[in-house]
Protein backbone atom coordinates (compact mmCIF):
# COMPACT_ATOMS: atom_id res chain seq x y z
CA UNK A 1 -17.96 2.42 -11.33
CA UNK A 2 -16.20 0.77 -8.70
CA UNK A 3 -17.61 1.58 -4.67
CA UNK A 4 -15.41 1.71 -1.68
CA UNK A 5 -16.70 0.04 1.82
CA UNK A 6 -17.39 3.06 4.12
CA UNK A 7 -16.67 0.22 6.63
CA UNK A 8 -13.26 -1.34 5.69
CA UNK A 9 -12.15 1.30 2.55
CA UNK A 10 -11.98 -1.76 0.22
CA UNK A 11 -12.52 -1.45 -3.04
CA UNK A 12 -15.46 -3.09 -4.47
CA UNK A 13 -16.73 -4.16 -8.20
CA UNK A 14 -19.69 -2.13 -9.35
CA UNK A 15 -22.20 -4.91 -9.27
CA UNK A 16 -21.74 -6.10 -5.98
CA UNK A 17 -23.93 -5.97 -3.48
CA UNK A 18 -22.18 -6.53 -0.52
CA UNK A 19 -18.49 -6.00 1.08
CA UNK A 20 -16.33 -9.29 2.39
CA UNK A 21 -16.36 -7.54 5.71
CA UNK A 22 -20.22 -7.52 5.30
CA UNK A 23 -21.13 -4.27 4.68
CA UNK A 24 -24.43 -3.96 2.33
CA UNK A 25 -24.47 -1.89 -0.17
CA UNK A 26 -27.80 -2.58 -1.34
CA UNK A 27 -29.61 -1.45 2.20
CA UNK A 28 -26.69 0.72 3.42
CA UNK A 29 -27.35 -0.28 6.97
CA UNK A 30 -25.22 2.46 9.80
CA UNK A 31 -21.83 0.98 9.93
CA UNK A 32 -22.14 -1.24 13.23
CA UNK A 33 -18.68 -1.39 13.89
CA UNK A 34 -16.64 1.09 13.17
CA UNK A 35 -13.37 0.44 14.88
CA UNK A 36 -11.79 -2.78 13.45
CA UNK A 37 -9.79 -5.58 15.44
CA UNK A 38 -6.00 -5.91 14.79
CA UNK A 39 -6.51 -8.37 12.03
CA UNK A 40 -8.10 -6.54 9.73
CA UNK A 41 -6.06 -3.43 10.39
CA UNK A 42 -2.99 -5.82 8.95
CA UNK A 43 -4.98 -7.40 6.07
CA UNK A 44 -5.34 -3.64 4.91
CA UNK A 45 -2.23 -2.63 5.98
CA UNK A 46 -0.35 -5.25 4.10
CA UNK A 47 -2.38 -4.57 0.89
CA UNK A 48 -1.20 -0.97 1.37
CA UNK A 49 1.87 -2.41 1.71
CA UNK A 50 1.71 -4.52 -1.65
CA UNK A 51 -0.01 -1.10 -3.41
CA UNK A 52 3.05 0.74 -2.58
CA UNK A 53 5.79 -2.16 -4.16
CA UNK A 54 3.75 -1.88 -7.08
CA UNK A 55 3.98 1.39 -7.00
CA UNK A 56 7.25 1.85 -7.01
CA UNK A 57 8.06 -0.74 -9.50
CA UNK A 58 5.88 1.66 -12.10
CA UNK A 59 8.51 4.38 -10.89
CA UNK A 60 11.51 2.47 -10.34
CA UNK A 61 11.86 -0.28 -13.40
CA UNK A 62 11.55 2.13 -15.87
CA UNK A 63 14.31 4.36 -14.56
CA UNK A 64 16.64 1.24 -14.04
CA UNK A 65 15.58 0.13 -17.75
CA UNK A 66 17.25 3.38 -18.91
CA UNK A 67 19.66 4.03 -17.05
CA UNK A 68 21.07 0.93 -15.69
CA UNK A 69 20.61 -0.88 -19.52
CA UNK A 70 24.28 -0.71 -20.15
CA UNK A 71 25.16 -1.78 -16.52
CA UNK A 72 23.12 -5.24 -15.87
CA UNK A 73 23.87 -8.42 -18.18
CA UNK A 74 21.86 -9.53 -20.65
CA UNK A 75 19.93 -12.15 -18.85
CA UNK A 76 18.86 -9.56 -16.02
CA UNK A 77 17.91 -6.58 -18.47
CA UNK A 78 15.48 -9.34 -20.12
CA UNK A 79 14.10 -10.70 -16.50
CA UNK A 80 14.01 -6.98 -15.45
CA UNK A 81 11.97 -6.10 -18.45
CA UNK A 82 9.68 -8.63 -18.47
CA UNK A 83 8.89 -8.26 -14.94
CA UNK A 84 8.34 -4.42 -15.30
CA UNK A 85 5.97 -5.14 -18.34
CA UNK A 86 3.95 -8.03 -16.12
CA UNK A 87 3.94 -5.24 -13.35
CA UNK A 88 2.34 -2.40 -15.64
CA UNK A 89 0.09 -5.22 -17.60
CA UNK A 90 -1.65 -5.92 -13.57
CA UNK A 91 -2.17 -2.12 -12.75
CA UNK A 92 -3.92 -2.17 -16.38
CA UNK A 93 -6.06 -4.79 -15.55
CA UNK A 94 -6.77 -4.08 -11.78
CA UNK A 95 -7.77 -0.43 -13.43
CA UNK A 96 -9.62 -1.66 -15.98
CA UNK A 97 -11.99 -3.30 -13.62
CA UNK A 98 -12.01 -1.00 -10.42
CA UNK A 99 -11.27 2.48 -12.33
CA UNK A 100 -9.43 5.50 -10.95
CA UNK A 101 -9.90 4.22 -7.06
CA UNK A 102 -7.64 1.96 -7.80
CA UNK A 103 -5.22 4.01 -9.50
CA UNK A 104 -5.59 6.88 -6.68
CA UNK A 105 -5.16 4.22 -3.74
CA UNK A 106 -2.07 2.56 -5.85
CA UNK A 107 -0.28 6.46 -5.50
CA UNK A 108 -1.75 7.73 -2.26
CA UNK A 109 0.49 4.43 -1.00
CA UNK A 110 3.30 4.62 -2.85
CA UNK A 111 3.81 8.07 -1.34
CA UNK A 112 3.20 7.04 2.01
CA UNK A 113 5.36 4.12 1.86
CA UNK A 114 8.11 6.19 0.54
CA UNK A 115 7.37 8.34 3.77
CA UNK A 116 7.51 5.86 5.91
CA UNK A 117 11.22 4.84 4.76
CA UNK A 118 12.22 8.16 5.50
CA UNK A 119 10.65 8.25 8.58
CA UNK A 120 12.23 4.87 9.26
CA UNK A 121 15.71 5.78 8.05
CA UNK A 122 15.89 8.75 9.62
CA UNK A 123 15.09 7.08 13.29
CA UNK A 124 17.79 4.58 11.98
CA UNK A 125 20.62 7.00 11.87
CA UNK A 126 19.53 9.04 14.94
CA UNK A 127 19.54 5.71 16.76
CA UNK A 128 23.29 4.54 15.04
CA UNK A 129 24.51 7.82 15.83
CA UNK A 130 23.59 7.87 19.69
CA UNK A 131 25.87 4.59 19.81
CA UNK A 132 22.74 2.37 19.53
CA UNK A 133 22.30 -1.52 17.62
CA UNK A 134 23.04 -0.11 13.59
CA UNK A 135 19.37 -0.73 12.25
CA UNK A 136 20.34 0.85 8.54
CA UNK A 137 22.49 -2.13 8.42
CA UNK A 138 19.65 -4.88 8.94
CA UNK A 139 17.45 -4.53 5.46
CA UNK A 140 14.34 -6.42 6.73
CA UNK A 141 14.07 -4.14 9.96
CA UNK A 142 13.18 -1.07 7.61
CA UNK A 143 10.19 -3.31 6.37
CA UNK A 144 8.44 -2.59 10.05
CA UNK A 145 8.67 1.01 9.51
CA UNK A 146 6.06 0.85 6.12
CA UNK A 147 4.02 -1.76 8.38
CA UNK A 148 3.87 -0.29 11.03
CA UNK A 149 2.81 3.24 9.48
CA UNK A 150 0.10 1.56 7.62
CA UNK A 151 -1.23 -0.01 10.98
CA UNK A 152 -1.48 3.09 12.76
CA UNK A 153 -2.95 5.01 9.95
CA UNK A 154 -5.43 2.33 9.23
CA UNK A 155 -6.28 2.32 13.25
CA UNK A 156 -6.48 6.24 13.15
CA UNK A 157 -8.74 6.47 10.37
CA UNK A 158 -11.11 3.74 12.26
CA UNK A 159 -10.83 5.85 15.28
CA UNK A 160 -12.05 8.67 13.28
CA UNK A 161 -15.53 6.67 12.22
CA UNK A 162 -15.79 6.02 15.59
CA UNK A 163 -15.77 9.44 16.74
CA UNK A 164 -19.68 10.65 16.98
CA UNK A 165 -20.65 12.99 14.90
CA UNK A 166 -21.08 16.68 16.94
């Protein structure tokens, strides 16, 4: 059965004996530094990040398989399809070797990304509608919003392990 770091929440093989942030599983020292520098916080964040395209690739390439079949030419259904199949034949594999944490990790993202563009969007049209700079209409700028919700939520949760213990 796959482990999970207490120390940076990643997801470990069940033989392994210690973390890449250094944790040991074997002696389960006290965590000796809970709260995480900035670096780390993106690592994790952009892995979230990467859970949640995956994610939504499961969701999303089958529903454009059926109903968008009649709609995109021949050579794009094909690259479409095979890409969807490579896409389902990884989450396979990744649960195959780390088990349902994976699988649970891969949604609790996927909704949370999905948040996050809502979040973002929303902020997007308040800000358009004030008179401000049209952010809806620059596509990479709704990338921060995911980011950025993954940072904070990743430097929350460290904040939390800080916390002693009443």
């Amino acid at each position: 059965m796959a482990q999970q770091c207490p120390q940076c929440s990643l997801v470990n093989p069940p033989g392994a004996r210690r973390c890449d942030c250094g944790y040991d599983f074997v002696g389960r020292p006290t965590v000796t530094s809970p709260v995480i520098g900035i670096g780390r916080s993106l690592r994790l964040a952009l892995e979230s990040i990467g859970r949640s395209l995956v994610g939504s690739w499961c969701i999303a390439g089958p529903i454009m398989l059926v109903f968008g079949y009649d709609k995109l030419p021949g050579g794009a259904l094909v690259a479409v399809s095979v890409f969807v199949l490579i896409v389902y034949a990884s989450v396979l594999w990744k649960w195959q070797r780390q088990g349902f944490g994976f699988l649970k990790a891969l949604g609790r993202d996927t909704v949370l990304a999905l948040l996050f563009l809502l979040i973002g969007s929303t902020i997007s049209g308040v800000v358009s509608a004030f008179g401000g700079p049209a952010l809806h209409r620059m596509g990479p700028m709704m990338l921060v919003f995911p980011l950025l919700g993954f940072l904070i939520l990743q430097r929350i949760g460290r904040a939390k392990k800080a916390a002693p213990s009443k």
